[in-house]
PDB file of N, CA and C in Angstrom:
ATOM      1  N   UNK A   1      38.584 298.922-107.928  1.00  0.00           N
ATOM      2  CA  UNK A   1      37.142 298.818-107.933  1.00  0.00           C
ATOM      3  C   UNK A   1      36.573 300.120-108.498  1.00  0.00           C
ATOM      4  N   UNK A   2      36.048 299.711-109.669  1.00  0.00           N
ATOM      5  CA  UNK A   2      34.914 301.578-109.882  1.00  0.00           C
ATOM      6  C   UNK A   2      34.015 302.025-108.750  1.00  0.00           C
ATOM      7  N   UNK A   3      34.010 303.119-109.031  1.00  0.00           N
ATOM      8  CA  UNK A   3      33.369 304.105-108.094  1.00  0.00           C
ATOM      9  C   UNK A   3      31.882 303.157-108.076  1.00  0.00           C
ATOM     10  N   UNK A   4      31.427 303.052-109.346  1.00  0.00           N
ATOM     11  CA  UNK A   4      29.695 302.393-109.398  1.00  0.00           C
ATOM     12  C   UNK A   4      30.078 301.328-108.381  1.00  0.00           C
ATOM     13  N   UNK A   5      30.628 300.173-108.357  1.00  0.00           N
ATOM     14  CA  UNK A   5      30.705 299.009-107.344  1.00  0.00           C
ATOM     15  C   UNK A   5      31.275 299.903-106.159  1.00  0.00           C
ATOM     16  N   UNK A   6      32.010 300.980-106.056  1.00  0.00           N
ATOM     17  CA  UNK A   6      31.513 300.832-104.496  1.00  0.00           C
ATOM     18  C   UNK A   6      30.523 302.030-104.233  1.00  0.00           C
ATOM     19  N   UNK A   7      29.605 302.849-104.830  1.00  0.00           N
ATOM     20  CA  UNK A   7      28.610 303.199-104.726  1.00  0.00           C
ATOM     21  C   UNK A   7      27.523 301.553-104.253  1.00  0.00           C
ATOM     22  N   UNK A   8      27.263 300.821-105.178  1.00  0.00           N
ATOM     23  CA  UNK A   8      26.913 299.777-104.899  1.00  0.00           C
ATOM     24  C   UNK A   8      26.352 298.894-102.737  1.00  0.00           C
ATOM     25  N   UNK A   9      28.407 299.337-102.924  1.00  0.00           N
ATOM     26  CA  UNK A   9      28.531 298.710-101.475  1.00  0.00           C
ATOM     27  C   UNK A   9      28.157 299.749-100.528  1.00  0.00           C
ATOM     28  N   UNK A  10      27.117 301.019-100.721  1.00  0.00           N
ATOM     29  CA  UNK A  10      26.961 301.800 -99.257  1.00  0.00           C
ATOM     30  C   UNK A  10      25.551 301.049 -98.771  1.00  0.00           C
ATOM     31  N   UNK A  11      25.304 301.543 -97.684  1.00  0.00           N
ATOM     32  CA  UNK A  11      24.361 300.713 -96.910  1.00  0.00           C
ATOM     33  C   UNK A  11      22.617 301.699 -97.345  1.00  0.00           C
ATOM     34  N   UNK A  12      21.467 300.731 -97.379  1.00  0.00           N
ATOM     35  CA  UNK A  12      20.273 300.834 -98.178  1.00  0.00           C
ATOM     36  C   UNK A  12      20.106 302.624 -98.374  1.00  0.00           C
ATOM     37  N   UNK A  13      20.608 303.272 -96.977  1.00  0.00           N
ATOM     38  CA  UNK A  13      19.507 304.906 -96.925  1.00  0.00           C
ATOM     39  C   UNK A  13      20.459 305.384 -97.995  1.00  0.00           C
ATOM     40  N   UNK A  14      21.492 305.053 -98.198  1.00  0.00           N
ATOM     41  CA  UNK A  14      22.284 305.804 -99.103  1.00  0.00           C
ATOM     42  C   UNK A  14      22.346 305.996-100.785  1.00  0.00           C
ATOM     43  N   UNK A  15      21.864 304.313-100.869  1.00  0.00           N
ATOM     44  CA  UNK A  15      21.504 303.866-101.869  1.00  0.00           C
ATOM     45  C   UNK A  15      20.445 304.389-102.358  1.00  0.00           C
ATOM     46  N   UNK A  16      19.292 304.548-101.305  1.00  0.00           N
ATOM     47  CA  UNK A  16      17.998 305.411-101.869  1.00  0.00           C
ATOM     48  C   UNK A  16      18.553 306.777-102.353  1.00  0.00           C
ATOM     49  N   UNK A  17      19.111 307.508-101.482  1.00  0.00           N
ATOM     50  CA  UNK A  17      19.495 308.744-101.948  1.00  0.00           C
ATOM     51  C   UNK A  17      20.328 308.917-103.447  1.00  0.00           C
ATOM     52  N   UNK A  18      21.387 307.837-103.897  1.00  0.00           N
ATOM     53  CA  UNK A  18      21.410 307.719-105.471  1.00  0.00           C
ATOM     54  C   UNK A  18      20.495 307.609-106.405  1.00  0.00           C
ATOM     55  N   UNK A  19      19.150 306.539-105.775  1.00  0.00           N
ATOM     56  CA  UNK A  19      18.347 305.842-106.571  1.00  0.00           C
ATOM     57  C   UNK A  19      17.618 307.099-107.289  1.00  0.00           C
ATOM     58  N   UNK A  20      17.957 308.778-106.471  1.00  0.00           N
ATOM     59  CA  UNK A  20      16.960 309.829-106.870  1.00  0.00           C
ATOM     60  C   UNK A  20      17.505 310.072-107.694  1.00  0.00           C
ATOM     61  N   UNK A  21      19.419 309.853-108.025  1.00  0.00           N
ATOM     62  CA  UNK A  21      20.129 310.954-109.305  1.00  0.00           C
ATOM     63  C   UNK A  21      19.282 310.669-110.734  1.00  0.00           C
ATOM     64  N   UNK A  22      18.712 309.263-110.647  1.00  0.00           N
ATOM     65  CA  UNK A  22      18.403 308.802-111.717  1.00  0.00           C
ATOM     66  C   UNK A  22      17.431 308.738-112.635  1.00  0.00           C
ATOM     67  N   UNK A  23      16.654 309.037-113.469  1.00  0.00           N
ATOM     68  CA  UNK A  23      15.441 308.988-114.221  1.00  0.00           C
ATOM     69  C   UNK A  23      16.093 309.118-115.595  1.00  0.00           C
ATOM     70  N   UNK A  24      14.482 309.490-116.520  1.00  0.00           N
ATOM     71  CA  UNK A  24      14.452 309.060-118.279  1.00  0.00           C
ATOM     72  C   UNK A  24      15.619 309.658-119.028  1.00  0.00           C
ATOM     73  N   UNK A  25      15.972 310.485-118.562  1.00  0.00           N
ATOM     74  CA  UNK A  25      17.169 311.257-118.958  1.00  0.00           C
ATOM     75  C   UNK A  25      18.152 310.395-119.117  1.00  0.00           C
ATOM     76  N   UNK A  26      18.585 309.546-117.808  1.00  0.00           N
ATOM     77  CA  UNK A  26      19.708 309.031-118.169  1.00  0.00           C
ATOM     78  C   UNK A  26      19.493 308.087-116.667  1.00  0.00           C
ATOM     79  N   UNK A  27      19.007 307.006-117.658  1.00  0.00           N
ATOM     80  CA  UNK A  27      18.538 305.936-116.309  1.00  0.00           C
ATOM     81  C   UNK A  27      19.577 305.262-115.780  1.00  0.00           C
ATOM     82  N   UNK A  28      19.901 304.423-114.660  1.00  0.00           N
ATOM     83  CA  UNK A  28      20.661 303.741-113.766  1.00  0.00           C
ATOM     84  C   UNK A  28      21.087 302.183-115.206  1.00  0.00           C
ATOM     85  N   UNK A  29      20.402 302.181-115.522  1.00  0.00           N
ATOM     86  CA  UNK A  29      21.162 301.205-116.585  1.00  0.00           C
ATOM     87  C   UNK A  29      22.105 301.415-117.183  1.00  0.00           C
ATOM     88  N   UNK A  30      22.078 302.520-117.802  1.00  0.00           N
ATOM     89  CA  UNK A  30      23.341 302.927-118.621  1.00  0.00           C
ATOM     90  C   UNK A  30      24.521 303.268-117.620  1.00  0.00           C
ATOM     91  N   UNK A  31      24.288 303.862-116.416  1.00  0.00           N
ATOM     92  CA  UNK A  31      25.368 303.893-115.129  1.00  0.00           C
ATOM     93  C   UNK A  31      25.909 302.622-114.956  1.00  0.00           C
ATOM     94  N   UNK A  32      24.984 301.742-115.042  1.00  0.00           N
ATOM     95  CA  UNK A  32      25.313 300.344-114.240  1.00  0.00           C
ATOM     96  C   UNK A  32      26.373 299.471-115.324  1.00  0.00           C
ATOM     97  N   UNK A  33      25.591 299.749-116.808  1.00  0.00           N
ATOM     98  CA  UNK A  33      26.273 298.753-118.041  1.00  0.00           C
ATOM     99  C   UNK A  33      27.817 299.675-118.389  1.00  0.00           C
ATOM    100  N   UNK A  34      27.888 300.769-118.622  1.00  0.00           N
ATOM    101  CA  UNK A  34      28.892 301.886-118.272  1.00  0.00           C
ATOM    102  C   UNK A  34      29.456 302.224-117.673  1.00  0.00           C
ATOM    103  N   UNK A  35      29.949 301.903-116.500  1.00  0.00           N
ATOM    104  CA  UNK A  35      30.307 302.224-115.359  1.00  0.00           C
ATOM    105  C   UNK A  35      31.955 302.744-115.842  1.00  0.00           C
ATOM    106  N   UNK A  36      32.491 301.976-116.152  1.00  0.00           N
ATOM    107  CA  UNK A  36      33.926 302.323-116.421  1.00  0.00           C
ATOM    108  C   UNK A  36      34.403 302.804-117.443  1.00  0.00           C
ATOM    109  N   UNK A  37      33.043 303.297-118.416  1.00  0.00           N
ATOM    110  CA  UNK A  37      33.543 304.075-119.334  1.00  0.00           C
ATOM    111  C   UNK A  37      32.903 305.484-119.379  1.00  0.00           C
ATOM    112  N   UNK A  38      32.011 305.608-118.090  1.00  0.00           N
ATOM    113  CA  UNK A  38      31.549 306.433-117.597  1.00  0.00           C
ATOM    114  C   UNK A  38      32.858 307.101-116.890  1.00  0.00           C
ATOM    115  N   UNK A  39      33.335 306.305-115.812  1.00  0.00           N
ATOM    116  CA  UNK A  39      34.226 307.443-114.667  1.00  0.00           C
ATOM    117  C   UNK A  39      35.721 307.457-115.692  1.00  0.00           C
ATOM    118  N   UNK A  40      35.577 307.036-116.872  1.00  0.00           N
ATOM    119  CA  UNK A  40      37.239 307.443-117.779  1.00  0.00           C
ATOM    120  C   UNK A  40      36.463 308.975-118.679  1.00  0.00           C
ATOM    121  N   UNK A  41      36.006 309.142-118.439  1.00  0.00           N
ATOM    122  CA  UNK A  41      35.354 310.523-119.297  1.00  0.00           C
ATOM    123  C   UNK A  41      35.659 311.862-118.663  1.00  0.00           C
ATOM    124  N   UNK A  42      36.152 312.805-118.988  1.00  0.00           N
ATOM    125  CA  UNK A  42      36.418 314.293-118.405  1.00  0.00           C
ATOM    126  C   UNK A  42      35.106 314.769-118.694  1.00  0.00           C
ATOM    127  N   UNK A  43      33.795 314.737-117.662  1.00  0.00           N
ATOM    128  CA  UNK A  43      32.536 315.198-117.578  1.00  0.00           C
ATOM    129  C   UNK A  43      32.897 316.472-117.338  1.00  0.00           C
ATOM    130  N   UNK A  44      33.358 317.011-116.140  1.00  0.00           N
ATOM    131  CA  UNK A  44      33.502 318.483-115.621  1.00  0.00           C
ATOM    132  C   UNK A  44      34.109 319.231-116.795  1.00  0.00           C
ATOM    133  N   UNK A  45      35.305 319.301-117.816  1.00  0.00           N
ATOM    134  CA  UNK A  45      35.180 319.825-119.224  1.00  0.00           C
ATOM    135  C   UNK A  45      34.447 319.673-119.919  1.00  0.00           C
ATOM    136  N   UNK A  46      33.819 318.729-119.680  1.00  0.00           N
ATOM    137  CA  UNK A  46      32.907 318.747-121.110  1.00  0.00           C
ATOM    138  C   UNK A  46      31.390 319.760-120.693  1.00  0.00           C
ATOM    139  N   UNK A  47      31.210 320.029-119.447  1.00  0.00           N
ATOM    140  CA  UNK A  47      30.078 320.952-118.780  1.00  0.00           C
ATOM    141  C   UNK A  47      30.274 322.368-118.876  1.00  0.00           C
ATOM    142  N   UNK A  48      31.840 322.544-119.525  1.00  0.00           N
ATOM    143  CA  UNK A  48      31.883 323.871-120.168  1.00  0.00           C
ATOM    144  C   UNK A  48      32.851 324.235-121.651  1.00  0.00           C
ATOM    145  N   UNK A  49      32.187 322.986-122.349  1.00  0.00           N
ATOM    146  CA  UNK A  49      32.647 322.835-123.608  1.00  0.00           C
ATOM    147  C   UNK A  49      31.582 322.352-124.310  1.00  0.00           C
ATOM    148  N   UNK A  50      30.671 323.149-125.291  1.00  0.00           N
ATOM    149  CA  UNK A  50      29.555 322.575-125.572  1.00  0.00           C
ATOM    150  C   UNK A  50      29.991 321.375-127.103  1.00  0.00           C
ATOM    151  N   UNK A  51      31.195 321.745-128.191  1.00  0.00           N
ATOM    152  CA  UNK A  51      31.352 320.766-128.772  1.00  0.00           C
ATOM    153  C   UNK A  51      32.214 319.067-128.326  1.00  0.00           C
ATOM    154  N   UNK A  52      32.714 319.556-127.031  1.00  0.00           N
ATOM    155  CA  UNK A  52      33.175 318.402-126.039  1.00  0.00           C
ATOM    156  C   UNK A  52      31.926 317.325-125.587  1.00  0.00           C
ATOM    157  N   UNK A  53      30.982 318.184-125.232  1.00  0.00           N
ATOM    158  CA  UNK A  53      29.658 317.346-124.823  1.00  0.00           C
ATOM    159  C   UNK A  53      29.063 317.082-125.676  1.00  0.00           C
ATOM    160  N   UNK A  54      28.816 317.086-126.879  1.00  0.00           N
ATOM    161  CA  UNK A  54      28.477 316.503-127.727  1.00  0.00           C
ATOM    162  C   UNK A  54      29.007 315.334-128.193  1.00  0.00           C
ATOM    163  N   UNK A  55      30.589 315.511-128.340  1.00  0.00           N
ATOM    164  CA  UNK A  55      31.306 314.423-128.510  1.00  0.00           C
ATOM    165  C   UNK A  55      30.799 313.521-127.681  1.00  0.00           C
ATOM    166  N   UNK A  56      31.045 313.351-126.055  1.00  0.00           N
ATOM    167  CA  UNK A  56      30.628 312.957-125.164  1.00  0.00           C
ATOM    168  C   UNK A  56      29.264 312.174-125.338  1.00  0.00           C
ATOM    169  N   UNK A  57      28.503 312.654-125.643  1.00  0.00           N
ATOM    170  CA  UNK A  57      26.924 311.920-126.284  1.00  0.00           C
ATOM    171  C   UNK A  57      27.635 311.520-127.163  1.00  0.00           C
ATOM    172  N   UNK A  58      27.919 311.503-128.061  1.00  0.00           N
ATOM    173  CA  UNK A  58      27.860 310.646-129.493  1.00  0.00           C
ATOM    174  C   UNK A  58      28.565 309.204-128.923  1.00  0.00           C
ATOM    175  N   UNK A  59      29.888 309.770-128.466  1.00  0.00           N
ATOM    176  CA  UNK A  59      30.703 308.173-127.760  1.00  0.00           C
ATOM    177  C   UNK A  59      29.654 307.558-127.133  1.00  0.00           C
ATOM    178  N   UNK A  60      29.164 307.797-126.052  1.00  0.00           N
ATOM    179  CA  UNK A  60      28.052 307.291-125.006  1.00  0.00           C
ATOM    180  C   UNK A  60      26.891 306.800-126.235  1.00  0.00           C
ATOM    181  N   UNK A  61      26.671 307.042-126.892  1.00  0.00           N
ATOM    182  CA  UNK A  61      25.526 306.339-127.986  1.00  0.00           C
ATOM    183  C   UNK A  61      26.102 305.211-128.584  1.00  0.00           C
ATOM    184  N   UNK A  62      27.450 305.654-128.723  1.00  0.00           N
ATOM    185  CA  UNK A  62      28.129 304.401-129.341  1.00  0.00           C
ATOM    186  C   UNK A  62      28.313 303.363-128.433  1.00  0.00           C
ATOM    187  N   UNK A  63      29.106 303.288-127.412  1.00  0.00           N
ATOM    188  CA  UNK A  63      29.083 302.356-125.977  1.00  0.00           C
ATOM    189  C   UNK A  63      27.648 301.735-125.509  1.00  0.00           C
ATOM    190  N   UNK A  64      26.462 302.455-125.650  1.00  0.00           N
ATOM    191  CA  UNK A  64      25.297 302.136-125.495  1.00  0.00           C
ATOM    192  C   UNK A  64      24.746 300.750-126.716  1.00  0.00           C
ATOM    193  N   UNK A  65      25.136 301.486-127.758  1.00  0.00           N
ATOM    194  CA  UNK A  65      24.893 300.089-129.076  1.00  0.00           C
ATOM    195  C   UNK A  65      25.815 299.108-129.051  1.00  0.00           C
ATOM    196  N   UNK A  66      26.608 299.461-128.264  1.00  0.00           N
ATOM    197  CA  UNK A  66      27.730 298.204-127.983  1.00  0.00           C
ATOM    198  C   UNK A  66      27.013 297.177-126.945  1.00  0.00           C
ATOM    199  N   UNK A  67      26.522 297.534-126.022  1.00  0.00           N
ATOM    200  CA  UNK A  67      26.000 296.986-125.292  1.00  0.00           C
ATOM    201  C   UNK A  67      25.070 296.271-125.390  1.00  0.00           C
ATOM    202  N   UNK A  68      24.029 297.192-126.562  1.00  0.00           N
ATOM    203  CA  UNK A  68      22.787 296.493-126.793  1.00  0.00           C
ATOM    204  C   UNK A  68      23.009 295.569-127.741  1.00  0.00           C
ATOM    205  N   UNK A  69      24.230 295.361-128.627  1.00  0.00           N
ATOM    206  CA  UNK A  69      24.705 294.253-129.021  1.00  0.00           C
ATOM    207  C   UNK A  69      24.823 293.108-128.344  1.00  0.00           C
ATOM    208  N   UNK A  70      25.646 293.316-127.338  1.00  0.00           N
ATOM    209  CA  UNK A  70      25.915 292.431-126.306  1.00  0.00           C
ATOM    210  C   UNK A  70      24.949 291.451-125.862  1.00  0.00           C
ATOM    211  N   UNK A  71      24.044 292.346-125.307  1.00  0.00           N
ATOM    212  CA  UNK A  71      22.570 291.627-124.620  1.00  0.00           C
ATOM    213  C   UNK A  71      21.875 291.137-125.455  1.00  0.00           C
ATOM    214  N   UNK A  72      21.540 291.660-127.201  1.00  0.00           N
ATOM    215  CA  UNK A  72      20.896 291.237-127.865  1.00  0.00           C
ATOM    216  C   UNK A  72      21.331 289.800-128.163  1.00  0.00           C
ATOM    217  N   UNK A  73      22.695 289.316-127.775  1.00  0.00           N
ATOM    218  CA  UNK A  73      23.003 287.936-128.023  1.00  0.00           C
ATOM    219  C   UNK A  73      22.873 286.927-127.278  1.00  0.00           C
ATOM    220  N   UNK A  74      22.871 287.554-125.619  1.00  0.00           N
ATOM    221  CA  UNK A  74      22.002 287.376-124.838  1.00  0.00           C
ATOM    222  C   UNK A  74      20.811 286.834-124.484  1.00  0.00           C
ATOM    223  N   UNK A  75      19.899 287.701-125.358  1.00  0.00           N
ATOM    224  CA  UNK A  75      18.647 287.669-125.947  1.00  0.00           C
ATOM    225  C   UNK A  75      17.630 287.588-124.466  1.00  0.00           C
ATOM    226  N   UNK A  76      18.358 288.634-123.798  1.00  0.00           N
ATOM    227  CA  UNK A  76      17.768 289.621-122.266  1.00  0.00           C
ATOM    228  C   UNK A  76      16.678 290.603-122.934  1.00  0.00           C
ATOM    229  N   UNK A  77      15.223 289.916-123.119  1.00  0.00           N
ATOM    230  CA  UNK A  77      14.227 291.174-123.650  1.00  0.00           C
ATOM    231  C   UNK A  77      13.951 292.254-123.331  1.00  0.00           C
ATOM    232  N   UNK A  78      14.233 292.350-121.784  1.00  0.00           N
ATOM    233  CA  UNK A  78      13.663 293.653-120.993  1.00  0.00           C
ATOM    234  C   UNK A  78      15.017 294.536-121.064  1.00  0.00           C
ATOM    235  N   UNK A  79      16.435 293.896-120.970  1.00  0.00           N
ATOM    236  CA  UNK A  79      17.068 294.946-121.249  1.00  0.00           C
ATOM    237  C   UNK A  79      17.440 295.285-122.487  1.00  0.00           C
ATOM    238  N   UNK A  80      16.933 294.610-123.577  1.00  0.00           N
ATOM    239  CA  UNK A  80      17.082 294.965-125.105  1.00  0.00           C
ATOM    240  C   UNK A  80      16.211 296.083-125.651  1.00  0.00           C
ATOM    241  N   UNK A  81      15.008 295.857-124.638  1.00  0.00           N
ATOM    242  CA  UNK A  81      13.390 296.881-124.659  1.00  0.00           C
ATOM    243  C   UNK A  81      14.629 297.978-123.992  1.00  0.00           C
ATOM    244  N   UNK A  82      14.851 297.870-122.831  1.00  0.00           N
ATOM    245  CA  UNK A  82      15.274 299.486-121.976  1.00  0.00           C
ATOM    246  C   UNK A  82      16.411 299.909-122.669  1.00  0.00           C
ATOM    247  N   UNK A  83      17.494 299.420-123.017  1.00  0.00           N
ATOM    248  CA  UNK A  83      18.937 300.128-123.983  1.00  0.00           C
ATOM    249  C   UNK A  83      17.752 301.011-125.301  1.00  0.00           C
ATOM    250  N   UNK A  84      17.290 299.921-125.795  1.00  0.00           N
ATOM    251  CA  UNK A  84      16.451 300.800-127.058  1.00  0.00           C
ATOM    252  C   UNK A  84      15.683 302.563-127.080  1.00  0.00           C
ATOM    253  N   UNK A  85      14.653 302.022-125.557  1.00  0.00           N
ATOM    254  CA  UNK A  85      13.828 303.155-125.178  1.00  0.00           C
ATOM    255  C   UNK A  85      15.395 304.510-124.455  1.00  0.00           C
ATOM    256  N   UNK A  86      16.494 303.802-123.342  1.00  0.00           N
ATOM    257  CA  UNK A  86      17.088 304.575-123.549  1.00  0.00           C
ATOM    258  C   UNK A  86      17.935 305.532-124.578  1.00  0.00           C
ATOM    259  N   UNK A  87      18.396 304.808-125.734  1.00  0.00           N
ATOM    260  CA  UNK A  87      18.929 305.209-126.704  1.00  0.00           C
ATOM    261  C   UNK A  87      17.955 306.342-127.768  1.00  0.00           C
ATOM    262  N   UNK A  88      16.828 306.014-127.519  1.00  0.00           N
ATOM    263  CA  UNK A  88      15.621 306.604-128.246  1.00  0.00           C
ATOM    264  C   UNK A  88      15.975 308.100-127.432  1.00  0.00           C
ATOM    265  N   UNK A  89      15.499 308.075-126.237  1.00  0.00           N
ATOM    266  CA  UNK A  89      15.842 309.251-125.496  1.00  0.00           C
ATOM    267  C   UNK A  89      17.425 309.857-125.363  1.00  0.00           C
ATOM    268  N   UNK A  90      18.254 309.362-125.302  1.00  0.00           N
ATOM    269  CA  UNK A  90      19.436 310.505-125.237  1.00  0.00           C
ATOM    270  C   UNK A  90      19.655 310.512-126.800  1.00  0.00           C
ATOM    271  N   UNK A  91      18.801 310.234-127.655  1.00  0.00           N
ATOM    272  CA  UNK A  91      19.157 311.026-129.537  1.00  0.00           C
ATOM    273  C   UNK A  91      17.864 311.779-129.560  1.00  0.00           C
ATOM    274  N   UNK A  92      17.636 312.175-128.777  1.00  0.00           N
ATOM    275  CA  UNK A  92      16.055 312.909-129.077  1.00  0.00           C
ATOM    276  C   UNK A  92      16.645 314.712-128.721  1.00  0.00           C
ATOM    277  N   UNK A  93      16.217 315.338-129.575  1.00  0.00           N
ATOM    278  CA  UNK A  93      16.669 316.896-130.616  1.00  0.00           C
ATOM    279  C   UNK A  93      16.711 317.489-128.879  1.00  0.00           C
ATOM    280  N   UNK A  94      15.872 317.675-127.871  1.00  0.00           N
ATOM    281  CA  UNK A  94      15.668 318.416-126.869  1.00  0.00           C
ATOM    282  C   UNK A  94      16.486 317.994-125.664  1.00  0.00           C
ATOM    283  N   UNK A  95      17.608 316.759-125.967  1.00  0.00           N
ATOM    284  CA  UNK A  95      18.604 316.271-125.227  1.00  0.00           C
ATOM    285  C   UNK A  95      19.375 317.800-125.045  1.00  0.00           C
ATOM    286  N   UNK A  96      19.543 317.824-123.460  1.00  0.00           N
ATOM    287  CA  UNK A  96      21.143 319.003-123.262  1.00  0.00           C
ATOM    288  C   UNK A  96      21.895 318.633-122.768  1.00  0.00           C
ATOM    289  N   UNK A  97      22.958 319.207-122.864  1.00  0.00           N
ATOM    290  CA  UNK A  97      24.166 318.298-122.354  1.00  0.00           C
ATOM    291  C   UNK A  97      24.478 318.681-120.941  1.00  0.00           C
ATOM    292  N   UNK A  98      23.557 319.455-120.223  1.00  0.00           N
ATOM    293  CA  UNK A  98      23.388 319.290-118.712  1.00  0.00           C
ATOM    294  C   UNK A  98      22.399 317.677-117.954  1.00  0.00           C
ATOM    295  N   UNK A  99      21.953 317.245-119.251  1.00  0.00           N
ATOM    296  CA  UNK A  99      21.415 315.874-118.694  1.00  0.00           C
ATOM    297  C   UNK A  99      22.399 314.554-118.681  1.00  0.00           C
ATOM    298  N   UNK A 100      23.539 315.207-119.448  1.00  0.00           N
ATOM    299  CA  UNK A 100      24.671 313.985-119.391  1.00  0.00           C
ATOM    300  C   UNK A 100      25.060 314.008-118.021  1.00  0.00           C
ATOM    301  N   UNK A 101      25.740 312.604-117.923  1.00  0.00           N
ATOM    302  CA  UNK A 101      26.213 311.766-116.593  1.00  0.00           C
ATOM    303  C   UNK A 101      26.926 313.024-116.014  1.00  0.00           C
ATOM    304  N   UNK A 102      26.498 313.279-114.687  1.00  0.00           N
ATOM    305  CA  UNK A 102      27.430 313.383-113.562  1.00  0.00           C
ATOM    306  C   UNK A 102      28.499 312.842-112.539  1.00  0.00           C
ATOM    307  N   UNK A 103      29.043 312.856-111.640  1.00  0.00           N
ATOM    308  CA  UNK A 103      29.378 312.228-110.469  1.00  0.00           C
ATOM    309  C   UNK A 103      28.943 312.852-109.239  1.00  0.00           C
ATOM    310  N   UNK A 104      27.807 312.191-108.884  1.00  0.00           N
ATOM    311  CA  UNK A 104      27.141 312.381-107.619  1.00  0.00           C
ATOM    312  C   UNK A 104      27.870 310.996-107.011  1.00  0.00           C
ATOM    313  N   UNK A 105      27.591 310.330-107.424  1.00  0.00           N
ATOM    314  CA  UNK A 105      28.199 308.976-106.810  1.00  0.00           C
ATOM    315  C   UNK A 105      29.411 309.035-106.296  1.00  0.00           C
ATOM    316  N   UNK A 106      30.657 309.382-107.043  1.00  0.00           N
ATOM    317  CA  UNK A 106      32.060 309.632-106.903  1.00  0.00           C
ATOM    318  C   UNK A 106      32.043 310.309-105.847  1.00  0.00           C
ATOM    319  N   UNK A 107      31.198 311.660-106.015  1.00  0.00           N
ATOM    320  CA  UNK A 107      31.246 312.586-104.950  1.00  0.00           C
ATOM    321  C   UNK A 107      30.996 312.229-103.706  1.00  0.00           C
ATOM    322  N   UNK A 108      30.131 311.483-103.446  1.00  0.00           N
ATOM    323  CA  UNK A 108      29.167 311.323-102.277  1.00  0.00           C
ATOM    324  C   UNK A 108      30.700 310.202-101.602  1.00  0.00           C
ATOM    325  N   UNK A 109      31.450 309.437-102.643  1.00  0.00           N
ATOM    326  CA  UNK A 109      32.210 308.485-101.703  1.00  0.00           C
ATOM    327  C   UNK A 109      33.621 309.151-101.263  1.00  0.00           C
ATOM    328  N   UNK A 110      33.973 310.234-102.624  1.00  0.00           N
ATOM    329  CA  UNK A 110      35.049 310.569-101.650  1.00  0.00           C
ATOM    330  C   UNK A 110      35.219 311.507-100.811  1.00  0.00           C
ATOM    331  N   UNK A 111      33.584 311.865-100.321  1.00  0.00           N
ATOM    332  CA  UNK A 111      33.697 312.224 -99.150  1.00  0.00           C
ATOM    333  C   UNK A 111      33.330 311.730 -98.301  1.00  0.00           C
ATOM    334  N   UNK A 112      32.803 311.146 -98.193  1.00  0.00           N
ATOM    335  CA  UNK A 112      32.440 309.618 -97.353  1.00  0.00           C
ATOM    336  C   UNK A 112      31.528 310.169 -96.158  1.00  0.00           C
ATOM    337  N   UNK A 113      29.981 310.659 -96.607  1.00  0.00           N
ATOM    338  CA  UNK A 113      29.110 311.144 -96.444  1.00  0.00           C
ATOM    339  C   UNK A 113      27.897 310.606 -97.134  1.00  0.00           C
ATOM    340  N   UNK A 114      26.602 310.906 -96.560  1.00  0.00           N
ATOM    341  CA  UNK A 114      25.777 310.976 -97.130  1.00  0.00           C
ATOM    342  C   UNK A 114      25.500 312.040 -98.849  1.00  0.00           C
ATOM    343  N   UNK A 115      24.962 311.231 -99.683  1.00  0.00           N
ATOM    344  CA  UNK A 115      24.872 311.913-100.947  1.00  0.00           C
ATOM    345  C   UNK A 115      23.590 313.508-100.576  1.00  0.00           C
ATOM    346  N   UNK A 116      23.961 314.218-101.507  1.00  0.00           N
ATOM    347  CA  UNK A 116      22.842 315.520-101.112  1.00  0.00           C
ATOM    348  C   UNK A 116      21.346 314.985-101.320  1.00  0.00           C
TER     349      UNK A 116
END
């Protein structure tokens, strides 16, 4: 099971406390549609490798248009509208690569605690 499904399975107060990791930067959609190509990524190198994190964005842009492929066949408007507006924002010049994905989630389960 990925970490996102069992982030998923903690009970509501906990869930709120994820619901905060998330905004325009890098919304819960792309966590949710990503999930497993999110937790196969070496994030913690790439947070002190600045041409690693770049890479890192570029793949993640690519996985993102994969997706919005997907849905566009779909023909899911609201998430064809949100992949777009997200994709708009993580290619935008003032993106840093401290706004790429974390694991708060991971964290929070394998310690099997409340998230910070």
């Amino acid at each position: 099971m990925s970490q996102w499904n069992q982030v998923q399975q903690l009970e509501i107060k906990f869930l709120e406390q994820v619901d905060q990791f998330y905004d325009d930067n890098f919304p819960m959609e792309i966590r949710h549609l990503l999930a497993q190509w999110i937790e196969n990524q070496d994030w913690e190198a790439a947070s002190n490798n600045e041409t690693m994190a770049t890479i890192l964005l570029q793949n993640l842009l690519i996985q993102l248009d994969e997706q919005l492929g997907r849905v566009s066949k779909e023909k899911n408007l609201l998430l064809i509208h949100n992949l777009k507006r997200i994709r708009k924002v993580l290619q935008s010049p003032g993106l840093t690569t401290a706004q790429l994905p974390d694991r708060h989630g991971e964290t929070c389960i394998q310690r099997s605690k409340p998230c910070p």
